[in-house]
N, C-alpha and C. Protein backbone atom coordinates (compact mmCIF):
# COMPACT_ATOMS: atom_id res chain seq x y z
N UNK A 1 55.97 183.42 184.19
CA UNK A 1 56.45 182.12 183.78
C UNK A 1 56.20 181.13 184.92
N UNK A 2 55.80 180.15 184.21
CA UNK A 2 55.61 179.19 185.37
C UNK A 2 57.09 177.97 185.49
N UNK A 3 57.74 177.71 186.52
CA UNK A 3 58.24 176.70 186.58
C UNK A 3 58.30 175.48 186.97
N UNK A 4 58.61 174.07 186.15
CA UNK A 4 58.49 173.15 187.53
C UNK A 4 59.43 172.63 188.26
N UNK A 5 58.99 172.35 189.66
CA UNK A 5 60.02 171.73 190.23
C UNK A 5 60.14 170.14 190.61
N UNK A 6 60.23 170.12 189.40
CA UNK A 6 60.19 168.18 189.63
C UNK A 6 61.49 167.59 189.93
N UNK A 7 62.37 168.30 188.87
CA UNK A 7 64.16 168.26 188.84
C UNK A 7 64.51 168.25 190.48
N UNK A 8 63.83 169.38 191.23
CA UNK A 8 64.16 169.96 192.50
C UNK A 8 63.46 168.50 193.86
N UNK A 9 62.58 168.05 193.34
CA UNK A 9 61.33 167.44 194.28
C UNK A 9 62.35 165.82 194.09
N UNK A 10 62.73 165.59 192.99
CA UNK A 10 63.33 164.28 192.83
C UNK A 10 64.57 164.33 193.70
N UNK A 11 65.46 165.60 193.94
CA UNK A 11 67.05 165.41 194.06
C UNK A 11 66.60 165.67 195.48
N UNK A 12 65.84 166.55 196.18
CA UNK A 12 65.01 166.48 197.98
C UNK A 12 65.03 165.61 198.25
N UNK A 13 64.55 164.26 197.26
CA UNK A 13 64.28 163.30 198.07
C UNK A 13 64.79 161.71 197.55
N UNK A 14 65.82 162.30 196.61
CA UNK A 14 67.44 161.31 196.41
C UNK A 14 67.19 160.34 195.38
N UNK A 15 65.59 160.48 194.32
CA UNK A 15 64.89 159.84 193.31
C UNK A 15 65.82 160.18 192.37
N UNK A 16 66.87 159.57 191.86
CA UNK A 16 67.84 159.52 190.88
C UNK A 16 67.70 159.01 189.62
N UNK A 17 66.39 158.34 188.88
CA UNK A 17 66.00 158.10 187.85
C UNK A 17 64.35 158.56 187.59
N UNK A 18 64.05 158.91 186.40
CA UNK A 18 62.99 159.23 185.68
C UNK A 18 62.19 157.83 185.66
N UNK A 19 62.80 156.92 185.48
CA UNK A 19 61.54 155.58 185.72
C UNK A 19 61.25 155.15 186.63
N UNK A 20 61.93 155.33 187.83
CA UNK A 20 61.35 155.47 189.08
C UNK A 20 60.11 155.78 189.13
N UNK A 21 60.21 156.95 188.58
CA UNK A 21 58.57 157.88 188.91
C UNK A 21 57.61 157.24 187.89
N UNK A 22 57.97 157.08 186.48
CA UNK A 22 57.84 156.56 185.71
C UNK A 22 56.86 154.78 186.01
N UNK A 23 57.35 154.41 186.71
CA UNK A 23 56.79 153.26 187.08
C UNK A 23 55.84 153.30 188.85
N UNK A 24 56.30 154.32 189.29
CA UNK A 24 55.79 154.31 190.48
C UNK A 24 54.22 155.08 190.17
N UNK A 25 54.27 155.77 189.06
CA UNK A 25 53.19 156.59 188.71
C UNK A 25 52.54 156.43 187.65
N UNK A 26 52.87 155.71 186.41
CA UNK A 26 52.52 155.28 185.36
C UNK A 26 52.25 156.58 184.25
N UNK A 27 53.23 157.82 184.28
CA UNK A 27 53.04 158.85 183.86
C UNK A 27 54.02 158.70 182.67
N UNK A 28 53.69 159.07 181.19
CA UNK A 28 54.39 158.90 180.19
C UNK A 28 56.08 158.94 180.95
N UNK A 29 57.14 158.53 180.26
CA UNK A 29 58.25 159.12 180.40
C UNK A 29 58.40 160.22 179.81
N UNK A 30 58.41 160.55 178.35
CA UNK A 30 57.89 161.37 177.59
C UNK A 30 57.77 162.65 178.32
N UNK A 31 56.83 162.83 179.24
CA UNK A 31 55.76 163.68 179.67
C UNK A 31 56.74 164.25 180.88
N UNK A 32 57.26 163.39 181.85
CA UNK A 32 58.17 163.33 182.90
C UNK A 32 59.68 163.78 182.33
N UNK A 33 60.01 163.62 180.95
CA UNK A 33 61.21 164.10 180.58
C UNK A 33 61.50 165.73 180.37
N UNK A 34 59.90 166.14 179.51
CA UNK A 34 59.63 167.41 179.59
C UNK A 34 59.26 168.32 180.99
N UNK A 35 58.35 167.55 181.76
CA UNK A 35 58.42 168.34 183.16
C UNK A 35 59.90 168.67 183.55
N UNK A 36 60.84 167.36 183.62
CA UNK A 36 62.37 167.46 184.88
C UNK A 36 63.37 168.42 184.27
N UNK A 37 62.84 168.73 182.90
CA UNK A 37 64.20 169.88 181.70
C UNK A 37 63.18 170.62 181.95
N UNK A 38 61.97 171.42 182.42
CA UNK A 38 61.33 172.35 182.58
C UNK A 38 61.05 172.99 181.15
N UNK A 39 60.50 172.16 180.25
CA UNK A 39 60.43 172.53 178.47
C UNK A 39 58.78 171.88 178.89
N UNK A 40 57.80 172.09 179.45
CA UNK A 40 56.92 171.11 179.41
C UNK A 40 55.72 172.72 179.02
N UNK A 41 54.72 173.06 178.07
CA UNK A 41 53.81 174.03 177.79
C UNK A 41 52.43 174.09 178.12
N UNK A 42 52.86 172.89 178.52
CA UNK A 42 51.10 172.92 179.35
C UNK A 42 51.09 171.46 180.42
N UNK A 43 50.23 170.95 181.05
CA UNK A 43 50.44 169.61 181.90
C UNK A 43 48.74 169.05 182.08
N UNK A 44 47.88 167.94 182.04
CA UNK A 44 46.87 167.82 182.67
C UNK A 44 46.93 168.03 184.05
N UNK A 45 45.66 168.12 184.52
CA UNK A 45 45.57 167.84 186.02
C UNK A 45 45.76 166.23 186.74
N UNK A 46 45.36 165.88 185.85
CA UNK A 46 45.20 164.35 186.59
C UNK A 46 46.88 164.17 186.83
N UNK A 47 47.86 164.41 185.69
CA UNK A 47 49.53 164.27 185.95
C UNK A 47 49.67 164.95 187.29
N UNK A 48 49.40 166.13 187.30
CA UNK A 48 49.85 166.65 188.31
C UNK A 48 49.47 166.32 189.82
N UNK A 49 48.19 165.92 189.63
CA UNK A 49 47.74 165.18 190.85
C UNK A 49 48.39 164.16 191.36
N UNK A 50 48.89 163.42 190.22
CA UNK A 50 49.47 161.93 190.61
C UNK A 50 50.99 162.47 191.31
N UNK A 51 51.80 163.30 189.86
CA UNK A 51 53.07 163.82 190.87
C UNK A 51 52.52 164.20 192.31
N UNK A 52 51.59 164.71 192.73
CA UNK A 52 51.72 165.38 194.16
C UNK A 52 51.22 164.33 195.30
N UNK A 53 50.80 163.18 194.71
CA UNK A 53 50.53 162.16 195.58
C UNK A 53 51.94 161.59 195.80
N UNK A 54 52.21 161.05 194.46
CA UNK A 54 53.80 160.43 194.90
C UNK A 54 54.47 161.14 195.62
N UNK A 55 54.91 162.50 195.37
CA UNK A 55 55.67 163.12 196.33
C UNK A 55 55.54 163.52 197.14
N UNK A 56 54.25 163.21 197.88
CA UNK A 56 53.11 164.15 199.23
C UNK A 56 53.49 165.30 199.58
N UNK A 57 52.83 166.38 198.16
CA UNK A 57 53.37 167.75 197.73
C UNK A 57 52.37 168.40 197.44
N UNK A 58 52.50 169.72 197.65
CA UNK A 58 51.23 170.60 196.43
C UNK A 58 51.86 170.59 195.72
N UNK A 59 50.32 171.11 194.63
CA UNK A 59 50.91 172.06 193.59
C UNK A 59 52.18 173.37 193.82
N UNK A 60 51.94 174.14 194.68
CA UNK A 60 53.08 175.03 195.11
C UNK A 60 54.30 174.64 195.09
N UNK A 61 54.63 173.20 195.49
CA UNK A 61 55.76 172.43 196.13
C UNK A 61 56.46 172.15 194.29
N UNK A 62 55.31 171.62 193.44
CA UNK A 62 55.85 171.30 192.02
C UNK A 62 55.72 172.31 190.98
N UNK A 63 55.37 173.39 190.85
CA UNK A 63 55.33 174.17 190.32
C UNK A 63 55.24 176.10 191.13
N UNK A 64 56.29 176.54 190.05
CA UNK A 64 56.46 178.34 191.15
C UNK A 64 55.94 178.96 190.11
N UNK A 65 55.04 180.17 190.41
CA UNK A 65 55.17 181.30 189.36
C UNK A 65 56.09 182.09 189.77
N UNK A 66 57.24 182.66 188.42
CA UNK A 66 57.85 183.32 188.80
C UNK A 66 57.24 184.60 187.33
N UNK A 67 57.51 185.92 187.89
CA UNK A 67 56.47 186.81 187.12
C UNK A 67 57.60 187.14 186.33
N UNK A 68 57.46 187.41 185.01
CA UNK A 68 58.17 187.66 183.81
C UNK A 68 58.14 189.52 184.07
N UNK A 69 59.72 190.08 183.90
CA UNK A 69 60.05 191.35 184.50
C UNK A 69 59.84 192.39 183.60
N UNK A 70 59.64 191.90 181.78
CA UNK A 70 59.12 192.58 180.80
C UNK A 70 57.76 192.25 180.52
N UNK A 71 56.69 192.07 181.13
CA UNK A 71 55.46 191.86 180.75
C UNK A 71 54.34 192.50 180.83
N UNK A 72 53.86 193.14 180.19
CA UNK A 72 52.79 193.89 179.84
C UNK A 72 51.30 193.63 180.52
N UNK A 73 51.68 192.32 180.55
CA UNK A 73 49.68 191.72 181.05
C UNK A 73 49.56 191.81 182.27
């Protein structure tokens, strides 16, 4: 499972609203509502690029794999 940590990357660094980012990044809200509740099934790259500029982050920093403990693959 992959998770993100946007919820986590916003409250680090005391970003207390979704339009914040929203306007600082021009990334749907929409899109940003599903990343910060971690319900999001897939993401472009270009989003994710932009989150990791705004937050001068990797990918690592916004997203963890964490390995699913019943999984076969």
């Amino acid at each position: 499972m992959i998770e993100c940590k946007l919820a986590s990357l916003m409250g680090e660094r005391k970003i207390l609203k979704l339009s914040d980012v929203v306007h600082a990044t021009g990334i749907n809200r929409n899109t940003l509502t599903s990343l910060y509740y971690d319900r999001a099934v897939r993401i472009e790259l270009p989003i994710a690029d932009k989150l990791c500029k705004y937050f001068n982050c990797t990918m690592n920093d916004l997203f963890v794999y964490i390995p699913d403990i019943e999984s076969d693959i």
